[in-house]
C-alpha atoms as a PDB file:
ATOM      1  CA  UNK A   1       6.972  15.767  -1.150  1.00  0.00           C
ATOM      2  CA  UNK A   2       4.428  13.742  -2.421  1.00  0.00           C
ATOM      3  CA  UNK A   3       3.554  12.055   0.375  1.00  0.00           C
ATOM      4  CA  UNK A   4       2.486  14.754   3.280  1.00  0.00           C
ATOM      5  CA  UNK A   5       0.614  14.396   6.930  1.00  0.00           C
ATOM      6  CA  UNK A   6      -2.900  15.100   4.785  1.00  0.00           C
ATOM      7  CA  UNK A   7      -2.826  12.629   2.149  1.00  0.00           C
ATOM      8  CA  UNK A   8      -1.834   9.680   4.917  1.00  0.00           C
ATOM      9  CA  UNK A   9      -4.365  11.346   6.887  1.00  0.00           C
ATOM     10  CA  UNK A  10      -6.805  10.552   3.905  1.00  0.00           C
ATOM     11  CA  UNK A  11      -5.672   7.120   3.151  1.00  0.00           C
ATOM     12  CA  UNK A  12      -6.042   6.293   6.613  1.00  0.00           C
ATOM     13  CA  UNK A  13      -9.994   7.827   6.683  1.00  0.00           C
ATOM     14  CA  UNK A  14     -10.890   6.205   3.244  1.00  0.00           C
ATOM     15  CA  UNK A  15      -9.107   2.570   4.116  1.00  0.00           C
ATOM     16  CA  UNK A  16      -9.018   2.383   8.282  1.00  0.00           C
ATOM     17  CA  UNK A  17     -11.451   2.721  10.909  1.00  0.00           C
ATOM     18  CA  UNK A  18     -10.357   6.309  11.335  1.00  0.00           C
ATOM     19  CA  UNK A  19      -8.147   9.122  10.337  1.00  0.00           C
ATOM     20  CA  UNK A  20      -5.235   8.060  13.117  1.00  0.00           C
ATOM     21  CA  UNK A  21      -5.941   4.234  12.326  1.00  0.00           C
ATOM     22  CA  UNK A  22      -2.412   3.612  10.993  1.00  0.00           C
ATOM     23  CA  UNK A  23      -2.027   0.183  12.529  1.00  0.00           C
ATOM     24  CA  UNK A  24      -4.915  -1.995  10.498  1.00  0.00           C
ATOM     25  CA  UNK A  25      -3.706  -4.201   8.029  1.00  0.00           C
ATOM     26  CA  UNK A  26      -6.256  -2.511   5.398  1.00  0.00           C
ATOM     27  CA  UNK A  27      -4.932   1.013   5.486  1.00  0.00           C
ATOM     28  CA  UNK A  28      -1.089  -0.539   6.014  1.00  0.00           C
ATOM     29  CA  UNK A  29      -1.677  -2.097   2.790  1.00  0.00           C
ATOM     30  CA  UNK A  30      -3.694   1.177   1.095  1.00  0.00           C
ATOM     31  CA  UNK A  31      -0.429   3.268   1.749  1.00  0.00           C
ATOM     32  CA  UNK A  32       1.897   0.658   0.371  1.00  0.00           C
ATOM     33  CA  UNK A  33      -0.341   0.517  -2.596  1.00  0.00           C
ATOM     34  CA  UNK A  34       0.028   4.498  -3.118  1.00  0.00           C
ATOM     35  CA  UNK A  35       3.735   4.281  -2.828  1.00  0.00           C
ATOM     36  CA  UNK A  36       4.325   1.530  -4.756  1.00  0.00           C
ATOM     37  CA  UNK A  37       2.472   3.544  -7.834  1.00  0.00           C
ATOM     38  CA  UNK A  38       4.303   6.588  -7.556  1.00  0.00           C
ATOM     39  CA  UNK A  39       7.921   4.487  -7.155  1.00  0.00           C
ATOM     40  CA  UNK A  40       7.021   2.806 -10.527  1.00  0.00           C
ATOM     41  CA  UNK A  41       5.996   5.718 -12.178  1.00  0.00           C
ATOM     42  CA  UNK A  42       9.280   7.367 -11.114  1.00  0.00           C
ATOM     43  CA  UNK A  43      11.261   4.294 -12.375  1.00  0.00           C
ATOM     44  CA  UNK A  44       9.564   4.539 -16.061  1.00  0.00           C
ATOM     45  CA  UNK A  45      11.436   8.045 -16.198  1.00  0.00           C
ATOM     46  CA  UNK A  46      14.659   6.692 -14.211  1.00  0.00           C
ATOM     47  CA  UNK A  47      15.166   3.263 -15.125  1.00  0.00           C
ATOM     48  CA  UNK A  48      19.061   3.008 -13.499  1.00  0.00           C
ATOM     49  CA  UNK A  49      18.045   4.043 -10.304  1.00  0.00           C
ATOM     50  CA  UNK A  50      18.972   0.871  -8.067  1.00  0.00           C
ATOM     51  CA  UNK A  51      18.146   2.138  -4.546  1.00  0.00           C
ATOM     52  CA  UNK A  52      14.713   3.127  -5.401  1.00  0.00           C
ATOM     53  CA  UNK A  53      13.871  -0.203  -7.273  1.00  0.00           C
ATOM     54  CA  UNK A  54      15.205  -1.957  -4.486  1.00  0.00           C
ATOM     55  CA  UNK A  55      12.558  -0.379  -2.377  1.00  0.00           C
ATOM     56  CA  UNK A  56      10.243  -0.652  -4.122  1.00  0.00           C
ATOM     57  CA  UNK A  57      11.170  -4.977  -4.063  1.00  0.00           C
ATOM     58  CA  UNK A  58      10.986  -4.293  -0.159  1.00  0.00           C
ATOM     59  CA  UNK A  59       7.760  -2.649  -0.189  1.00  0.00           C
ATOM     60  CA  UNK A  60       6.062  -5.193  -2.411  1.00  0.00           C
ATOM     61  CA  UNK A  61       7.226  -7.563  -0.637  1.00  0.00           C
ATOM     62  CA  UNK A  62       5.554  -5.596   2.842  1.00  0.00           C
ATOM     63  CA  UNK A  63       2.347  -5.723   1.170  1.00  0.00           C
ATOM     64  CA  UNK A  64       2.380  -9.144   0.319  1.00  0.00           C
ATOM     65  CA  UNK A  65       3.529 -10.091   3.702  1.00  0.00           C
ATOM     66  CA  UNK A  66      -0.033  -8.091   4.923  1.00  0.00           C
ATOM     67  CA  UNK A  67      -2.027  -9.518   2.435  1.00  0.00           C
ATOM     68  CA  UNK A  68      -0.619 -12.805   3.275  1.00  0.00           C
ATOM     69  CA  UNK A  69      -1.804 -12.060   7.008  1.00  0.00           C
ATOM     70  CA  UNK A  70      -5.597 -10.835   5.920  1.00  0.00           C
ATOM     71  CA  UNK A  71      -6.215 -14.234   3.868  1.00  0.00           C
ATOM     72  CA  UNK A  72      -5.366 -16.121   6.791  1.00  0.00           C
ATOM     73  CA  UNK A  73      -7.064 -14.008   9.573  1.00  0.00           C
ATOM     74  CA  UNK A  74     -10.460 -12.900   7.785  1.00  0.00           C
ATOM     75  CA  UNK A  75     -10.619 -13.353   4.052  1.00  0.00           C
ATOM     76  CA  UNK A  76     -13.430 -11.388   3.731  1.00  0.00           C
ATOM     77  CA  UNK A  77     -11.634  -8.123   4.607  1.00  0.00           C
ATOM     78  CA  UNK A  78      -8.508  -9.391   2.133  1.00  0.00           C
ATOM     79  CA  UNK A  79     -11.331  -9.821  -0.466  1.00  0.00           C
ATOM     80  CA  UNK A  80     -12.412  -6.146   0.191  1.00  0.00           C
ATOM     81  CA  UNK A  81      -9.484  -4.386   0.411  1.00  0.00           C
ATOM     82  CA  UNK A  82      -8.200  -6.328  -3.167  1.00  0.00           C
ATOM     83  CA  UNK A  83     -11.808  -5.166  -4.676  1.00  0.00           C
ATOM     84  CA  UNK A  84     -11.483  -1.342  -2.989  1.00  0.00           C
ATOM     85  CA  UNK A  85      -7.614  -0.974  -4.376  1.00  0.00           C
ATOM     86  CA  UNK A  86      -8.127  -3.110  -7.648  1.00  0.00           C
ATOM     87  CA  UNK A  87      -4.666  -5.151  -6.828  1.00  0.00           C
ATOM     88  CA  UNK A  88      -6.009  -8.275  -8.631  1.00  0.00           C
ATOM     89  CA  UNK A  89      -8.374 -10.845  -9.512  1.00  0.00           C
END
């Protein structure tokens, strides 16, 4: 699987507070971001599957939802978290 216990476990460490931080927006958003990149790069190869672009919609759509959350909370963590995982601007 390409997704295992240890590479959430890292996500969380580099992104969160901690390595069990899984609820903060930041590392929410961190392990969207490294889904979201390997569902695309599985849709270049397998552009008819339908169920896995329509998750990948849905999880966009999560992490815009987040990000939506950080600018209005504390920009200057949405600012960091946009520089750290090079999103945009």
């Amino acid at each position: 699987m390409y997704l295992d216990s240890t590479k959430k476990k890292e996500i969380f460490e580099k992104y969160g507070k901690s390595g069990t931080d899984t609820g903060s927006p930041e590392s929410q958003i961190a392990l969207f971001s490294f889904r979201i990149a390997h569902l695309t790069e599985h849709l270049k190869a397998n552009h008819k599957d339908y169920n896995t672009e329509r998750s990948l919609k849905m999880l966009v759509g999560k992490r815009r939802r987040l990000l939506d959350y950080l600018i209005k909370n504390d920009i200057g963590r949405y600012r960091s978290i946009i520089k750290e995982l090079g999103l945009r601007k």
